[in-house]
PDB file of N, CA and C in Angstrom:
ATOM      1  N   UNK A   1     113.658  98.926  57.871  1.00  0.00           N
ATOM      2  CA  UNK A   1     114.972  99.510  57.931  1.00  0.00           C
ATOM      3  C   UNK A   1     115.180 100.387  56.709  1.00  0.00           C
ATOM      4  N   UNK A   2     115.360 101.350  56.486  1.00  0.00           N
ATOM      5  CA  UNK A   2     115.830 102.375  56.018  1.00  0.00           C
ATOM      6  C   UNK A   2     117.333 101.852  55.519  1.00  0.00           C
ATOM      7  N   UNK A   3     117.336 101.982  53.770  1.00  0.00           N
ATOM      8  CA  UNK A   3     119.264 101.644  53.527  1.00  0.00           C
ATOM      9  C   UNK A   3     119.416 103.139  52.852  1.00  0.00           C
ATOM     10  N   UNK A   4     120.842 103.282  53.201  1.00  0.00           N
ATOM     11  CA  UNK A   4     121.676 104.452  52.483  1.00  0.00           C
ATOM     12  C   UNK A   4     122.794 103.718  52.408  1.00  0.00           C
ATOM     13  N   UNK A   5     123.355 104.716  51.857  1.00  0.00           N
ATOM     14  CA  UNK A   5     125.002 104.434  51.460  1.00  0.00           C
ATOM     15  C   UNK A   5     126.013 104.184  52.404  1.00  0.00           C
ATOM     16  N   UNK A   6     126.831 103.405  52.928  1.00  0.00           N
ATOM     17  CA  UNK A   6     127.889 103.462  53.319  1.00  0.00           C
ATOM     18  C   UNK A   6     127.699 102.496  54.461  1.00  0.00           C
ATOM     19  N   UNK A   7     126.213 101.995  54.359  1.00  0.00           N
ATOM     20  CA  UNK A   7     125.839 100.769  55.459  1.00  0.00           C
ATOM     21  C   UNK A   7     126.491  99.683  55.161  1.00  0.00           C
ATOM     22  N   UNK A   8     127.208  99.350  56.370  1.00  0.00           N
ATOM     23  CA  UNK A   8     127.808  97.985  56.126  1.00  0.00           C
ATOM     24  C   UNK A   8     126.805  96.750  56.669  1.00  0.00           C
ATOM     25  N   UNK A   9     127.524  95.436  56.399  1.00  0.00           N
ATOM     26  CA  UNK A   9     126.615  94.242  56.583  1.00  0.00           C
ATOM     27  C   UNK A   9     127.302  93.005  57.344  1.00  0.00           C
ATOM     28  N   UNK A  10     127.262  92.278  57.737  1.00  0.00           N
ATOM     29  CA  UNK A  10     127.793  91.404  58.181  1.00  0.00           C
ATOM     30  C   UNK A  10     127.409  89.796  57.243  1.00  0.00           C
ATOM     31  N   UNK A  11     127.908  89.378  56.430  1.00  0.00           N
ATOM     32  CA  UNK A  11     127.061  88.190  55.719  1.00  0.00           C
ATOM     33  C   UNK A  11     127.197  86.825  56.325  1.00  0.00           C
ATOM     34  N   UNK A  12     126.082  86.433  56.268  1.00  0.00           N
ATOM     35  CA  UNK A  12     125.893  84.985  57.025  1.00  0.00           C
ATOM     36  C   UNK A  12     125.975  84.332  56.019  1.00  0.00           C
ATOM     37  N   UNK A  13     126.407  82.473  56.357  1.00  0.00           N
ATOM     38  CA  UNK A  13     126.680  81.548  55.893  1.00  0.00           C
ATOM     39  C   UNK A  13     125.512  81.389  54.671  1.00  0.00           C
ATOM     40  N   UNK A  14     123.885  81.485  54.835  1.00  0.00           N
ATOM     41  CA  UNK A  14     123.195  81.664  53.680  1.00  0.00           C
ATOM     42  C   UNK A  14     122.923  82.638  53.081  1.00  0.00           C
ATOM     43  N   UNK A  15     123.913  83.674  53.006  1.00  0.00           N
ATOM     44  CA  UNK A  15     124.225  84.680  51.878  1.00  0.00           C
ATOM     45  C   UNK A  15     124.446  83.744  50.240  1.00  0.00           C
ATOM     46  N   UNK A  16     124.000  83.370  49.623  1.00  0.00           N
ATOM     47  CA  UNK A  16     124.431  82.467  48.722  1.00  0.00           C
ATOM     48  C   UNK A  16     125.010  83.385  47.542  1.00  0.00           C
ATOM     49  N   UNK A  17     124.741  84.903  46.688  1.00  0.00           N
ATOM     50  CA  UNK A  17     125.894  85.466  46.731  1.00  0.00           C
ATOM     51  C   UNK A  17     126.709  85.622  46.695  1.00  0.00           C
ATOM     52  N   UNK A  18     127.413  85.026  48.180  1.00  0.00           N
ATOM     53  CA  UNK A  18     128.983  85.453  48.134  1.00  0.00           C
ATOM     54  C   UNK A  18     129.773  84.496  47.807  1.00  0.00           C
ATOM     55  N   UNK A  19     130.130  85.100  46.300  1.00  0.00           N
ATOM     56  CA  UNK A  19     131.508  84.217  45.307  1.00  0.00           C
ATOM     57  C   UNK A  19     132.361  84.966  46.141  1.00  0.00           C
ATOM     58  N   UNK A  20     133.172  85.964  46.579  1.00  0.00           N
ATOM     59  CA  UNK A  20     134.169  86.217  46.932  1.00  0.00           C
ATOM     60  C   UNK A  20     134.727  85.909  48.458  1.00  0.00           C
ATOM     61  N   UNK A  21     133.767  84.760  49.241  1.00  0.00           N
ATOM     62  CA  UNK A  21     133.831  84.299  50.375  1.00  0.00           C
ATOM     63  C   UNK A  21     134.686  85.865  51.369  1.00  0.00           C
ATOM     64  N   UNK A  22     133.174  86.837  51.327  1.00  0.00           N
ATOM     65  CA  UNK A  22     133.973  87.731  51.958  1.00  0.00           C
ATOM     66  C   UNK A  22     133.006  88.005  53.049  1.00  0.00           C
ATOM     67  N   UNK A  23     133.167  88.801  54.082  1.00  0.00           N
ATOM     68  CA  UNK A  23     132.855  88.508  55.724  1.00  0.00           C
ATOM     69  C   UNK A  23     131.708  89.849  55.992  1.00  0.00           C
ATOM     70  N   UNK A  24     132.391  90.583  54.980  1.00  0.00           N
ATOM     71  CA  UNK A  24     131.198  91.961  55.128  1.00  0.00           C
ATOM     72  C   UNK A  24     130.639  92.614  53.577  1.00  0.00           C
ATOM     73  N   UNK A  25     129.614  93.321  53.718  1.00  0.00           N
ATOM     74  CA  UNK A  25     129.945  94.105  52.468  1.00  0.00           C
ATOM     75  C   UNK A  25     129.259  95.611  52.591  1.00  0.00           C
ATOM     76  N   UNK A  26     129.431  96.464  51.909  1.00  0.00           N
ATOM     77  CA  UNK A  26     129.453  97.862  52.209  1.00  0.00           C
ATOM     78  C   UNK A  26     128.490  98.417  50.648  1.00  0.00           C
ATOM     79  N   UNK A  27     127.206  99.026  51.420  1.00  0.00           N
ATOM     80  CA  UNK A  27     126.562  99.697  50.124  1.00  0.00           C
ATOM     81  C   UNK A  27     126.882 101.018  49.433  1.00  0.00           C
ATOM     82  N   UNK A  28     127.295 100.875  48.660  1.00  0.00           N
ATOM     83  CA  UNK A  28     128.034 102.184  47.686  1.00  0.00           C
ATOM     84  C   UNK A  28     127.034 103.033  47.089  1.00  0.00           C
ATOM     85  N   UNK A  29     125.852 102.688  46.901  1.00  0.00           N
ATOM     86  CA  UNK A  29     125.044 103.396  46.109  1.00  0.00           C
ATOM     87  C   UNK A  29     123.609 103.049  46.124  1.00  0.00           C
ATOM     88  N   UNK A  30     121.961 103.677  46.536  1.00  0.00           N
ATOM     89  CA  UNK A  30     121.075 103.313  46.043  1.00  0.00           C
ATOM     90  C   UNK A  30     120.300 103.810  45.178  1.00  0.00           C
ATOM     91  N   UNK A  31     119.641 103.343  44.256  1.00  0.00           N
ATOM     92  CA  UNK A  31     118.319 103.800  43.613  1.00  0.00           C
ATOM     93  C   UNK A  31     117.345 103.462  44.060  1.00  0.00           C
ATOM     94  N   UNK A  32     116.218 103.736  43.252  1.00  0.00           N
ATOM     95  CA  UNK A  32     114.867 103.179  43.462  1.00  0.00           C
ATOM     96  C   UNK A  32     114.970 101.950  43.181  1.00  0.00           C
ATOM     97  N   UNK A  33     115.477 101.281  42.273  1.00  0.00           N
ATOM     98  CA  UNK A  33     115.086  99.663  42.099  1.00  0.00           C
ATOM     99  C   UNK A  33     116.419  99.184  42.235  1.00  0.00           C
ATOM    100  N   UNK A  34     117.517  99.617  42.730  1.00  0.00           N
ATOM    101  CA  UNK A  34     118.769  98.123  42.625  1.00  0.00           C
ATOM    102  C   UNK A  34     119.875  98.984  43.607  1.00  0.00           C
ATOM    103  N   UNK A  35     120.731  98.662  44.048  1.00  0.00           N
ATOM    104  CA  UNK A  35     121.868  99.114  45.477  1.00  0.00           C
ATOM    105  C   UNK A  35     123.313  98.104  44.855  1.00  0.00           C
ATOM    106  N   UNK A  36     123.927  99.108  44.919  1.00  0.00           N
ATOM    107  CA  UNK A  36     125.243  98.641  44.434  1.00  0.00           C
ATOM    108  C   UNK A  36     125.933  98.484  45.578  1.00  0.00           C
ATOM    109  N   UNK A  37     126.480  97.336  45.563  1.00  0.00           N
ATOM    110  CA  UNK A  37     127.243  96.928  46.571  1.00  0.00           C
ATOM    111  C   UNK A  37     129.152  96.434  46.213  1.00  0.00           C
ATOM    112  N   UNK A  38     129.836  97.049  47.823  1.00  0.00           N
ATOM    113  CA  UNK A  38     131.164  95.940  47.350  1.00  0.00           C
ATOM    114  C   UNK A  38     131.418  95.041  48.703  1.00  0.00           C
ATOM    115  N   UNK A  39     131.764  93.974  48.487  1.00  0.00           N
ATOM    116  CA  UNK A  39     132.228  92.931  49.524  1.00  0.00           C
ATOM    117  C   UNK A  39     133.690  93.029  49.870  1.00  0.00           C
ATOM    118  N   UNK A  40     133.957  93.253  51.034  1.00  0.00           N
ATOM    119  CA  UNK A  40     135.358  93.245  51.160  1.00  0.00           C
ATOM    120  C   UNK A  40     135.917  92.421  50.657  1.00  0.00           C
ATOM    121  N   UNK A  41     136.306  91.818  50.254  1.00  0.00           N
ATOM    122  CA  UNK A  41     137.652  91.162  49.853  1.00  0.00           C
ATOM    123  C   UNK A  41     137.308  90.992  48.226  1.00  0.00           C
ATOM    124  N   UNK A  42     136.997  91.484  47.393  1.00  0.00           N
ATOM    125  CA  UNK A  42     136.429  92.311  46.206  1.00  0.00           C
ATOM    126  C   UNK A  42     136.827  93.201  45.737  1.00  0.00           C
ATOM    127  N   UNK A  43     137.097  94.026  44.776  1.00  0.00           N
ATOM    128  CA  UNK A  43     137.205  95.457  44.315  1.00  0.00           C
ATOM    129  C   UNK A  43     136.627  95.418  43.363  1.00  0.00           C
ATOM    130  N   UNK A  44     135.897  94.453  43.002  1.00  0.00           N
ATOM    131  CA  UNK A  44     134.780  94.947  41.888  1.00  0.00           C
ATOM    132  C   UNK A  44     133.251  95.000  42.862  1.00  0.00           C
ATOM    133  N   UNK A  45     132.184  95.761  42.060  1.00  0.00           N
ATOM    134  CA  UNK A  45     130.991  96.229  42.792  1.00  0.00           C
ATOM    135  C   UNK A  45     130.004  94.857  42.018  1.00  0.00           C
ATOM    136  N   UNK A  46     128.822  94.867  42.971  1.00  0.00           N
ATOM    137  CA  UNK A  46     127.689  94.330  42.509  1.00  0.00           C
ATOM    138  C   UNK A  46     126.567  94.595  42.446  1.00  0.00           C
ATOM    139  N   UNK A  47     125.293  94.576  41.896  1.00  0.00           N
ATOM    140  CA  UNK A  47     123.691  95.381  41.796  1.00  0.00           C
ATOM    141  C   UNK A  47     123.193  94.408  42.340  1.00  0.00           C
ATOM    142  N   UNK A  48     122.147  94.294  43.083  1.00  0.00           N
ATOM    143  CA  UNK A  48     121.193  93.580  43.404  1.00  0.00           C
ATOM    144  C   UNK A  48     119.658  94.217  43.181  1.00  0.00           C
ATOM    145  N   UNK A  49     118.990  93.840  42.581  1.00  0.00           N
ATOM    146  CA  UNK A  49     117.672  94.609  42.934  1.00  0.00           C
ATOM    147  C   UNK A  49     117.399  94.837  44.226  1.00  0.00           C
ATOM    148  N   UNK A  50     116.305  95.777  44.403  1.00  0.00           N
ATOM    149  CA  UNK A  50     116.666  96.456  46.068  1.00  0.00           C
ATOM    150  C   UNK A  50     115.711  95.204  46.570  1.00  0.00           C
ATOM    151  N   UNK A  51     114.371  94.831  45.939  1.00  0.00           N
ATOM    152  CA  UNK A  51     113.883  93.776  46.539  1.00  0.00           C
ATOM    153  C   UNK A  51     114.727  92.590  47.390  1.00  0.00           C
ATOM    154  N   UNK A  52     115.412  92.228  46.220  1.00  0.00           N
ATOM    155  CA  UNK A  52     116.234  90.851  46.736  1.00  0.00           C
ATOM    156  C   UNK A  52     117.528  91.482  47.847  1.00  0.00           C
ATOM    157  N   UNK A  53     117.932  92.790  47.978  1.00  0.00           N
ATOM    158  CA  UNK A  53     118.754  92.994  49.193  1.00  0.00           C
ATOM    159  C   UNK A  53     117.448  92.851  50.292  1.00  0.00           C
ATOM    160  N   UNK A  54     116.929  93.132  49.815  1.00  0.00           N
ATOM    161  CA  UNK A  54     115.749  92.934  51.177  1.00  0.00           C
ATOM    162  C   UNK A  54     115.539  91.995  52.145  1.00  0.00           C
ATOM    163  N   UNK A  55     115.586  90.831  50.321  1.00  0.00           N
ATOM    164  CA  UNK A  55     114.867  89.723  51.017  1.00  0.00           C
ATOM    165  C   UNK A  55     116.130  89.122  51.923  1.00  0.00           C
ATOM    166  N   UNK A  56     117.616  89.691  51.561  1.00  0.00           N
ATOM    167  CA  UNK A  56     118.281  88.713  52.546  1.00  0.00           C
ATOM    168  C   UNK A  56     118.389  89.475  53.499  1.00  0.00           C
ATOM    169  N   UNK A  57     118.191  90.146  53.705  1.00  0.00           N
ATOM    170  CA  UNK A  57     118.212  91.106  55.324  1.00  0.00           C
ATOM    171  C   UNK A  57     117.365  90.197  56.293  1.00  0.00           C
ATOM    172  N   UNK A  58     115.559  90.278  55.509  1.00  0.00           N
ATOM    173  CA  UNK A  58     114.613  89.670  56.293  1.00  0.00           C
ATOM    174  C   UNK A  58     115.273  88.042  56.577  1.00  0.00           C
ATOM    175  N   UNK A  59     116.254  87.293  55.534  1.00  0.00           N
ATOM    176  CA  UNK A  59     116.433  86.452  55.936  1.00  0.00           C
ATOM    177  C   UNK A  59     117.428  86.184  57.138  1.00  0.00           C
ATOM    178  N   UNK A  60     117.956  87.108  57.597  1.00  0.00           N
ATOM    179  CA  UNK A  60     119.178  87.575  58.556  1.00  0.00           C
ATOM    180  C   UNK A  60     120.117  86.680  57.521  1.00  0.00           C
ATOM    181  N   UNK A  61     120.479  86.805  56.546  1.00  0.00           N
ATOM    182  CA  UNK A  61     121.437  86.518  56.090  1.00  0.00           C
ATOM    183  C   UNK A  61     122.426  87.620  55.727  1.00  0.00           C
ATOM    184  N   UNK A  62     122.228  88.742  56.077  1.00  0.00           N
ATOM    185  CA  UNK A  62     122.345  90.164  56.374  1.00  0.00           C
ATOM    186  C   UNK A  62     122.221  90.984  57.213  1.00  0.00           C
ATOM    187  N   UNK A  63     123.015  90.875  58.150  1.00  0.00           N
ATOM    188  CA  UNK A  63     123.052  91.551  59.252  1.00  0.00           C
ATOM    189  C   UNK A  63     123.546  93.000  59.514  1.00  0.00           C
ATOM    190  N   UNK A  64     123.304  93.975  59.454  1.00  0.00           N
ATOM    191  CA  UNK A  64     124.024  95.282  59.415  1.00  0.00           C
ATOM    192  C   UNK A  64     124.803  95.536  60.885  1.00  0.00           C
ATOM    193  N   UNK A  65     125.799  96.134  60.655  1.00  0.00           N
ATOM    194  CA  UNK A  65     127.033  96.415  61.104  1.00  0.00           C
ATOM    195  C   UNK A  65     126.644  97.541  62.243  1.00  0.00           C
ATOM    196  N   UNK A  66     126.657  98.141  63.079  1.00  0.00           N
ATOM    197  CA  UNK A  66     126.218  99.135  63.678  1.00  0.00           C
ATOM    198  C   UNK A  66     127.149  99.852  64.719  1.00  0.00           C
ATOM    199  N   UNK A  67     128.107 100.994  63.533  1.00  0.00           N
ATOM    200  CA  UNK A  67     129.127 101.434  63.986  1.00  0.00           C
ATOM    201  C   UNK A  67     129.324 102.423  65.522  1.00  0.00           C
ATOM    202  N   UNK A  68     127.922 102.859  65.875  1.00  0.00           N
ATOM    203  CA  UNK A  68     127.515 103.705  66.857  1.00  0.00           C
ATOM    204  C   UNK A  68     128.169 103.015  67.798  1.00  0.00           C
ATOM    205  N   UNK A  69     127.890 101.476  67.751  1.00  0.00           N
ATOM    206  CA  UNK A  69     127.629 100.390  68.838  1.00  0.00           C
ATOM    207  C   UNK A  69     129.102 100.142  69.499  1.00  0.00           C
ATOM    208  N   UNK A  70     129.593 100.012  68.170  1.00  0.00           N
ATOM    209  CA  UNK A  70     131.192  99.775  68.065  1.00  0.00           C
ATOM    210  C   UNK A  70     131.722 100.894  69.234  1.00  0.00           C
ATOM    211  N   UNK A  71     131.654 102.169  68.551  1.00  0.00           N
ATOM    212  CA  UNK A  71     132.308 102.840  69.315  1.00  0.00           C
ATOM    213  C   UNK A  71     131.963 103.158  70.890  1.00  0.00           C
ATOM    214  N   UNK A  72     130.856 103.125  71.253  1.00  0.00           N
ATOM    215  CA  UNK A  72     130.693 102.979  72.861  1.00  0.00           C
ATOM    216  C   UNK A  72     130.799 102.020  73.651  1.00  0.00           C
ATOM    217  N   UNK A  73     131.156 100.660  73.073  1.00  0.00           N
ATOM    218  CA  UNK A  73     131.634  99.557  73.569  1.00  0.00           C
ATOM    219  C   UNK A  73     132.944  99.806  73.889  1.00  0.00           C
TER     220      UNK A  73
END
């Protein structure tokens, strides 16, 4: 999967992560080594190394949002 900016996520229960017990979160920014993220119910941002966003994707503890989907439903 390919990340850019503005991908949202859906976080699962083993997101461990989420201090702000929030339901989605939205990537604001990547580099080569770390992706800044904010969680809805948050207004402060967070870095993750890009590895470890990875690894929770592969864990589906990260599910991306897929707004295309939304709208033709």
């Amino acid at each position: 999967m390919e990340l850019r900016s503005n991908m949202e996520f859906e976080l699962r229960g083993s997101f461990i992560p989420n201090i702000s017990n929030s339901n989605r979160l939205k990537i604001l920014e990547i580099t080569d080594q770390s992706i800044v993220i904010q969680m809805n119910n948050s207004k402060r941002r967070g870095v993750f190394p890009l590895d470890s966003f990875e690894y929770w994707i592969k864990r589906n503890s990260l599910i991306q949002i897929d707004h295309s989907e939304k709208r033709t439903s």
